[in-house]
C-alpha atoms as a PDB file:
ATOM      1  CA  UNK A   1       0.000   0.000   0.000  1.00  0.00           C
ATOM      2  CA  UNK A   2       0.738   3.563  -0.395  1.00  0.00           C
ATOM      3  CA  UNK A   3      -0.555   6.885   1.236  1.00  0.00           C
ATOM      4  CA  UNK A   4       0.088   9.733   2.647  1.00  0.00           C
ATOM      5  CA  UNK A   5       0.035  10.684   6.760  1.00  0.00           C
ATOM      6  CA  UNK A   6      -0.607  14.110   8.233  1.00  0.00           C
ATOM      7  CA  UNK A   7       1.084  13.953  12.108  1.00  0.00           C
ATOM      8  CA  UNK A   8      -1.336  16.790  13.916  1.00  0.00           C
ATOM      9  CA  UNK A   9       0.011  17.451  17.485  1.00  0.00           C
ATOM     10  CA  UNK A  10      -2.854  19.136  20.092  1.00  0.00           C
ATOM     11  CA  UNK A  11      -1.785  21.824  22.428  1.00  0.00           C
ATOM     12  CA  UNK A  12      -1.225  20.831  26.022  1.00  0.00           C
ATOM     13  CA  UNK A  13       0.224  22.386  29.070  1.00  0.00           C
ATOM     14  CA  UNK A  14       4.300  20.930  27.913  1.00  0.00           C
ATOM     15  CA  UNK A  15       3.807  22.975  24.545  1.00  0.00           C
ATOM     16  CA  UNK A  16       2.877  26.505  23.121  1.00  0.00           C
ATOM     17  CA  UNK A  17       0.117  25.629  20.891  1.00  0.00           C
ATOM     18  CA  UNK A  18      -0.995  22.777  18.501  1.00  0.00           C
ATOM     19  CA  UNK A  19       1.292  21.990  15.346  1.00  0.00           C
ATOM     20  CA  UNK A  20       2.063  19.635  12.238  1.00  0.00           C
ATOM     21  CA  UNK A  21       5.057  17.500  12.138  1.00  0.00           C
ATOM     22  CA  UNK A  22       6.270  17.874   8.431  1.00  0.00           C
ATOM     23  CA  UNK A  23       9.235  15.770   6.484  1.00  0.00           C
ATOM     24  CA  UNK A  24      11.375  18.139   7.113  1.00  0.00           C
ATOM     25  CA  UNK A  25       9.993  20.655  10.580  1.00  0.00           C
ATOM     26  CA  UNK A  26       7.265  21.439  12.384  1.00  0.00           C
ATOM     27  CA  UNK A  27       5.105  23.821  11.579  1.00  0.00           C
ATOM     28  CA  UNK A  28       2.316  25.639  13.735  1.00  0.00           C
ATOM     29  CA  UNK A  29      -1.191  24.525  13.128  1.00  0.00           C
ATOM     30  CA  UNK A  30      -2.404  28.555  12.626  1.00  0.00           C
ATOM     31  CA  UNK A  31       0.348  29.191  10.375  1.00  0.00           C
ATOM     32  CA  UNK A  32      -0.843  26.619   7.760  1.00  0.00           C
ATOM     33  CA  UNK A  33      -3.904  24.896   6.585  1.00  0.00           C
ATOM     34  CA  UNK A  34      -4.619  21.092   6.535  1.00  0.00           C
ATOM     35  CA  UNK A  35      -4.300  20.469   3.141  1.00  0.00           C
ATOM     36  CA  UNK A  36      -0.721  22.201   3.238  1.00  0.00           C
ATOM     37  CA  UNK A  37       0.228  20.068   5.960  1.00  0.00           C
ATOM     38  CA  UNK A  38      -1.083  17.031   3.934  1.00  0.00           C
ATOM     39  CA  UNK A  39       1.414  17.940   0.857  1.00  0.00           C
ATOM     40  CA  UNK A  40       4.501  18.692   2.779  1.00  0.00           C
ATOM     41  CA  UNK A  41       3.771  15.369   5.144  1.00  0.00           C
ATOM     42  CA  UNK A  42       5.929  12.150   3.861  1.00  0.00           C
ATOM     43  CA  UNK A  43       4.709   9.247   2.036  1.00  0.00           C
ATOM     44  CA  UNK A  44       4.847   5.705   3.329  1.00  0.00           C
ATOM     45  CA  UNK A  45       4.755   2.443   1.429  1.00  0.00           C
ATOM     46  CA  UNK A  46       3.634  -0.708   3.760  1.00  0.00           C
ATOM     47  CA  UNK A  47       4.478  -4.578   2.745  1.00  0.00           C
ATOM     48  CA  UNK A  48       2.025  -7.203   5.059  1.00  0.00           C
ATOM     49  CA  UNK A  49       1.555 -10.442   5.156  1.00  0.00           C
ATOM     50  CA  UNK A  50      -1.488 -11.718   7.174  1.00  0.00           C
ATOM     51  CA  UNK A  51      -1.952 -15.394   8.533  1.00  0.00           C
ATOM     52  CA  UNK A  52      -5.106 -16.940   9.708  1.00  0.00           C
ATOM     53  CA  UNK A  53      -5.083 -20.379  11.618  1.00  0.00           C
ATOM     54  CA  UNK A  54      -9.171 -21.282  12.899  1.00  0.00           C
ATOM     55  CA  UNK A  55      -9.697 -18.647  15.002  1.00  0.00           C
ATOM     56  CA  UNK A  56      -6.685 -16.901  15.576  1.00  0.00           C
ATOM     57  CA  UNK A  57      -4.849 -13.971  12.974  1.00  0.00           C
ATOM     58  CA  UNK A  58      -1.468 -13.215  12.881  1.00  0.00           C
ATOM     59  CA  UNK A  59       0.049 -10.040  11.229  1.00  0.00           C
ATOM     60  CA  UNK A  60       2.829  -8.456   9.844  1.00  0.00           C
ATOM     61  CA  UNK A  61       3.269  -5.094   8.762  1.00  0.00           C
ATOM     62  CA  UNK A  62       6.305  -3.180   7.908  1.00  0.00           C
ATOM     63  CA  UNK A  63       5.174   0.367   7.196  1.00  0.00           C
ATOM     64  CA  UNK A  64       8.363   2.645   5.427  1.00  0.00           C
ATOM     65  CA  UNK A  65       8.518   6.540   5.529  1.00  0.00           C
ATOM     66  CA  UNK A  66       9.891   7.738   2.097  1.00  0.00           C
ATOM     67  CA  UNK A  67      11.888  10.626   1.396  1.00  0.00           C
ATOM     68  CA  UNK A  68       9.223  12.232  -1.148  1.00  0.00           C
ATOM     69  CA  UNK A  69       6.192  13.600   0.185  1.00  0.00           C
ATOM     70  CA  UNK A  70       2.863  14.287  -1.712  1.00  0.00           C
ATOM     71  CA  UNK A  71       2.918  17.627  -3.192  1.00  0.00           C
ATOM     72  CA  UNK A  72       6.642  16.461  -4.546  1.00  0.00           C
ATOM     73  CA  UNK A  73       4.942  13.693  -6.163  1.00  0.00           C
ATOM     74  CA  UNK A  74       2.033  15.777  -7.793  1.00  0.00           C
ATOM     75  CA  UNK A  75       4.669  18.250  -8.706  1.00  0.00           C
ATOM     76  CA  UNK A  76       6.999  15.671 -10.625  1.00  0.00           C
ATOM     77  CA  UNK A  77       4.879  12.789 -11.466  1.00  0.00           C
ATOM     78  CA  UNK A  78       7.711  10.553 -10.980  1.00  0.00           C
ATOM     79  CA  UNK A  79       7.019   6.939  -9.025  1.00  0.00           C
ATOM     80  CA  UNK A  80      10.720   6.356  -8.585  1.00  0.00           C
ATOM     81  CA  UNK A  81      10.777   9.265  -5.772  1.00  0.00           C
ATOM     82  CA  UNK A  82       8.419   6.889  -3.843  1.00  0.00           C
ATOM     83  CA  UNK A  83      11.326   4.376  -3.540  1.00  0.00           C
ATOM     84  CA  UNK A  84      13.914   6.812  -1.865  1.00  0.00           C
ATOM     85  CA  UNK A  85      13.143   5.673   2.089  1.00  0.00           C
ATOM     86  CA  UNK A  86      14.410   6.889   4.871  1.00  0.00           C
ATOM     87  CA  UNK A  87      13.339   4.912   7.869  1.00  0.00           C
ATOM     88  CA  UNK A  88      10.767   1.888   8.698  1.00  0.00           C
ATOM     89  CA  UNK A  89       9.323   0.339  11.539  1.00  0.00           C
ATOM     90  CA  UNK A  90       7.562  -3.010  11.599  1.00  0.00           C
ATOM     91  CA  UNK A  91       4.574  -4.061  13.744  1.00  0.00           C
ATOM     92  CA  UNK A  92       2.912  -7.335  14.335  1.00  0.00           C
ATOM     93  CA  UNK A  93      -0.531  -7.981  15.290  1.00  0.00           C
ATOM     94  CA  UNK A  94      -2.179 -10.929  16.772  1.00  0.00           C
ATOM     95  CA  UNK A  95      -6.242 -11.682  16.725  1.00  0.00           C
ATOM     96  CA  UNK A  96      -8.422 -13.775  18.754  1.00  0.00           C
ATOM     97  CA  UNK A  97     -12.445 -13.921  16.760  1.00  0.00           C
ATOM     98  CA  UNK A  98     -14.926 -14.250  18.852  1.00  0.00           C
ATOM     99  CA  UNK A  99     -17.675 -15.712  16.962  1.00  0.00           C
END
């Protein structure tokens, strides 16, 4: 999969007001508008595999942040941008159904 992920941070008492985290700062949430935050916010490409055995799920997810974000990919049009990644993480999930 591939999409794009806006990181909104809420005021609280430890900071001075509510911001976006962008690809490359922070920005405050009065200075600039959603769908500004949405094109300067990175891409990320995830690879999963899921398993199901009866009644339990297993998954695996590793989600990668890439180095273009989504205005830079409206702006050039070019897919190979996608593949420049900077970091990943990986997460695994396990499910019990009930019924």
């Amino acid at each position: 999969g591939l999409g794009p992920s806006v990181l909104y941070v809420p005021a609280t008492k430890t900071n001075d007001g509510a911001y976006y985290v962008l690809k490359d700062n922070e920005k405050n949430a009065s200075e600039i508008t959603f769908t500004d935050a949405l094109m300067e916010s990175p891409l990320y490409l995830q690879l999963g595999l899921g398993l199901e055995i009866g009644k339990v799920g297993l998954r695996v997810r590793y989600l990668f942040e890439s180095d273009s974000t989504m205005g830079n990919f409206i702006e050039t049009r070019s897919s190979m941008d996608l593949f420049q990644l900077t970091s990943g993480s990986l997460s695994l999930a396990l499910s019990l159904k009930m019924f």
